[in-house]
C-alpha atoms as a PDB file:
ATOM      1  CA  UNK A   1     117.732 108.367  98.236  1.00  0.00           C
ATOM      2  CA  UNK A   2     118.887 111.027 101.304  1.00  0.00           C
ATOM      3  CA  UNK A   3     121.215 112.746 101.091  1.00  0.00           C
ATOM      4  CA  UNK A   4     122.566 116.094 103.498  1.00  0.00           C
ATOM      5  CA  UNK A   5     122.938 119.633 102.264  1.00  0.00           C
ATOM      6  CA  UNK A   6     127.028 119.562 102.328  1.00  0.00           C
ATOM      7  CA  UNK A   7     126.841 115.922 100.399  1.00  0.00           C
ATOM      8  CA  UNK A   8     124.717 117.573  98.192  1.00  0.00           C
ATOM      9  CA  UNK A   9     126.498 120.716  97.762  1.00  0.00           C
ATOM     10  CA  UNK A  10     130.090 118.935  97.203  1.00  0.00           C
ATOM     11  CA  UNK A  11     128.749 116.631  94.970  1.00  0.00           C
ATOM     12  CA  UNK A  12     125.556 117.957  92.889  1.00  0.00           C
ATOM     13  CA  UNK A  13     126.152 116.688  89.284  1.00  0.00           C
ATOM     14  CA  UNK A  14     126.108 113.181  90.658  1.00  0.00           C
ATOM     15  CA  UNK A  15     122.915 113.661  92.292  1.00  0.00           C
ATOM     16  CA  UNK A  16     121.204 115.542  89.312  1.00  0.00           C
ATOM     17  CA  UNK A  17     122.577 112.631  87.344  1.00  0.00           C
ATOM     18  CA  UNK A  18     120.645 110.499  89.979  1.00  0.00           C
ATOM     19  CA  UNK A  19     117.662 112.317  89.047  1.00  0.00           C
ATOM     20  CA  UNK A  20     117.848 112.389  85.412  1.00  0.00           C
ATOM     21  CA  UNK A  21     117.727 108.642  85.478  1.00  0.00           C
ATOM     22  CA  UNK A  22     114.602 109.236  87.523  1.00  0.00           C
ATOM     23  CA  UNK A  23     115.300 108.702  90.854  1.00  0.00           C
ATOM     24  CA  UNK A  24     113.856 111.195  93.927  1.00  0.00           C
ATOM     25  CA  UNK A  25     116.675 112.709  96.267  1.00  0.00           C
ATOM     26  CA  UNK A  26     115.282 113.706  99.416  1.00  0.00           C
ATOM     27  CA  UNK A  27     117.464 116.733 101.040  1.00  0.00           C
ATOM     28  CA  UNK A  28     118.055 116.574 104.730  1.00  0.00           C
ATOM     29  CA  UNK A  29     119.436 119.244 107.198  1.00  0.00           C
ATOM     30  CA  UNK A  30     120.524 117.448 110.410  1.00  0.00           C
ATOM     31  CA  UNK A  31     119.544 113.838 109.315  1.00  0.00           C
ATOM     32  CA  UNK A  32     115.445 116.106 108.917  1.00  0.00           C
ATOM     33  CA  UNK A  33     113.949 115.774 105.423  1.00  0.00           C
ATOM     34  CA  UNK A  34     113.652 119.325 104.292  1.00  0.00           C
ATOM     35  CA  UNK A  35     113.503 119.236 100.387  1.00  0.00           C
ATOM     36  CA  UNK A  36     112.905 116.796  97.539  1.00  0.00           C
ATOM     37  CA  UNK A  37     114.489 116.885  93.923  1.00  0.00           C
ATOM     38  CA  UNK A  38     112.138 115.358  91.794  1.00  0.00           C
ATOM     39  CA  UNK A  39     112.399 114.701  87.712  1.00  0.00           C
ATOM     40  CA  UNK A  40     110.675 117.447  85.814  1.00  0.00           C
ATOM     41  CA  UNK A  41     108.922 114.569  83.805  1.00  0.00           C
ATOM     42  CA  UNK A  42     107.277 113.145  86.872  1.00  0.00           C
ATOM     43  CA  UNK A  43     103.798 114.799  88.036  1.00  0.00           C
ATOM     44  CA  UNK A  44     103.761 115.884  91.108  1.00  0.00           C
ATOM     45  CA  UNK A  45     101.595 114.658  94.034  1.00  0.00           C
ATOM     46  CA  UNK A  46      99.076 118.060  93.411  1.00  0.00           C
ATOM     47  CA  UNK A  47      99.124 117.875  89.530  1.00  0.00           C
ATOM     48  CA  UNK A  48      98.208 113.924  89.429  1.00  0.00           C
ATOM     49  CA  UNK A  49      95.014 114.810  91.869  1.00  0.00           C
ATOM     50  CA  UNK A  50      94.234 117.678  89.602  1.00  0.00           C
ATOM     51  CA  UNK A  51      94.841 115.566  86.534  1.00  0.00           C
ATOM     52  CA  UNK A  52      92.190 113.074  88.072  1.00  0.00           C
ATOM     53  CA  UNK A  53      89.859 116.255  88.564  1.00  0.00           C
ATOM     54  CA  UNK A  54      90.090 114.960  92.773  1.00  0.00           C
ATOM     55  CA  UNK A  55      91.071 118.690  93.300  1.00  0.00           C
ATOM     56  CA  UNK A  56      91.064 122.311  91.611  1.00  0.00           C
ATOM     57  CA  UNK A  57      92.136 125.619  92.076  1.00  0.00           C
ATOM     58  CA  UNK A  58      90.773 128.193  93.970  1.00  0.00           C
ATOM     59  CA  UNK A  59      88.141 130.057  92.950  1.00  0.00           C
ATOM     60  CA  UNK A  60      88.988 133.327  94.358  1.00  0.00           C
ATOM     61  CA  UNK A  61      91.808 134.660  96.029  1.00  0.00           C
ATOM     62  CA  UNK A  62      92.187 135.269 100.133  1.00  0.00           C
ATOM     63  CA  UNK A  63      90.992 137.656 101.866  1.00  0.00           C
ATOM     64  CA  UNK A  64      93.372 140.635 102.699  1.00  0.00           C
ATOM     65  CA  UNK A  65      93.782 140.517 106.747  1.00  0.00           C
ATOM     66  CA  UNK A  66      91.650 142.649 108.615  1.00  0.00           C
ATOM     67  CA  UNK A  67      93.023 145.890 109.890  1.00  0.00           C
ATOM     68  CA  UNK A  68      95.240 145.876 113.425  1.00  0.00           C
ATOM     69  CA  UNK A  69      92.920 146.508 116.419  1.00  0.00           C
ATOM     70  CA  UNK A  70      94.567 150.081 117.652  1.00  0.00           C
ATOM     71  CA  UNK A  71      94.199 149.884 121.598  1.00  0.00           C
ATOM     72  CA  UNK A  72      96.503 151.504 124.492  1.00  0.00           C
ATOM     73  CA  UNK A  73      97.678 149.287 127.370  1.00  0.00           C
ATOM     74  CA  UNK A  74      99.626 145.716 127.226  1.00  0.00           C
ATOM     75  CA  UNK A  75      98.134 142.672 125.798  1.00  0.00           C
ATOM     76  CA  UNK A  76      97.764 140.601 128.772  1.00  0.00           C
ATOM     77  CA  UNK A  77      95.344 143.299 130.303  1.00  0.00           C
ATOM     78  CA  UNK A  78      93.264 143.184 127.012  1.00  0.00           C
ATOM     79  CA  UNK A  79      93.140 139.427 126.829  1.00  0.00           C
ATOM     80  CA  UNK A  80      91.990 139.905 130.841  1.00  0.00           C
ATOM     81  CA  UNK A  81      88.868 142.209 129.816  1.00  0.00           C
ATOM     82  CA  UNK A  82      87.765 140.157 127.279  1.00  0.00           C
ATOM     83  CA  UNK A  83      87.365 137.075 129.454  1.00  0.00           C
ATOM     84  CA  UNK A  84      85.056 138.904 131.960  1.00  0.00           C
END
């Protein structure tokens, strides 16, 4: 079931009662999918494939990023040196 951001804002309680019966809502924002309301009973996509041990968490957290490159001059110019 779709359904628009204004539907769903003017008339929520019928949709959550859509979705306490189990049904999915799918939000859209200019006829574009952007959300889904899902039951809280029903696994998601991620927990089923970690239920059938297909996936798992990460082992160790990202990297932090590396430190900004401190240079003078515009970025074009740089990009320019480094292709020589």
């Amino acid at each position: 079931m779709d359904v628009g951001v204004r539907e769903l804002r003017d008339s929520l309680s019928r949709y959550l009662a859509e979705v306490r019966s189990g049904r999915v809502v799918t939000v859209t924002d200019h006829g574009r999918p952007i959300a889904r309301i899902v039951p809280v009973d029903r696994p998601t996509r991620l927990e089923t494939l970690r239920a059938e041990g297909r996936v798992q968490a990460a082992r160790a957290r990202k990297r932090p990023p590396p430190e900004p490159v401190r240079s003078s001059g515009i970025v074009s110019d740089l990009v320019s040196e480094q292709r020589r």
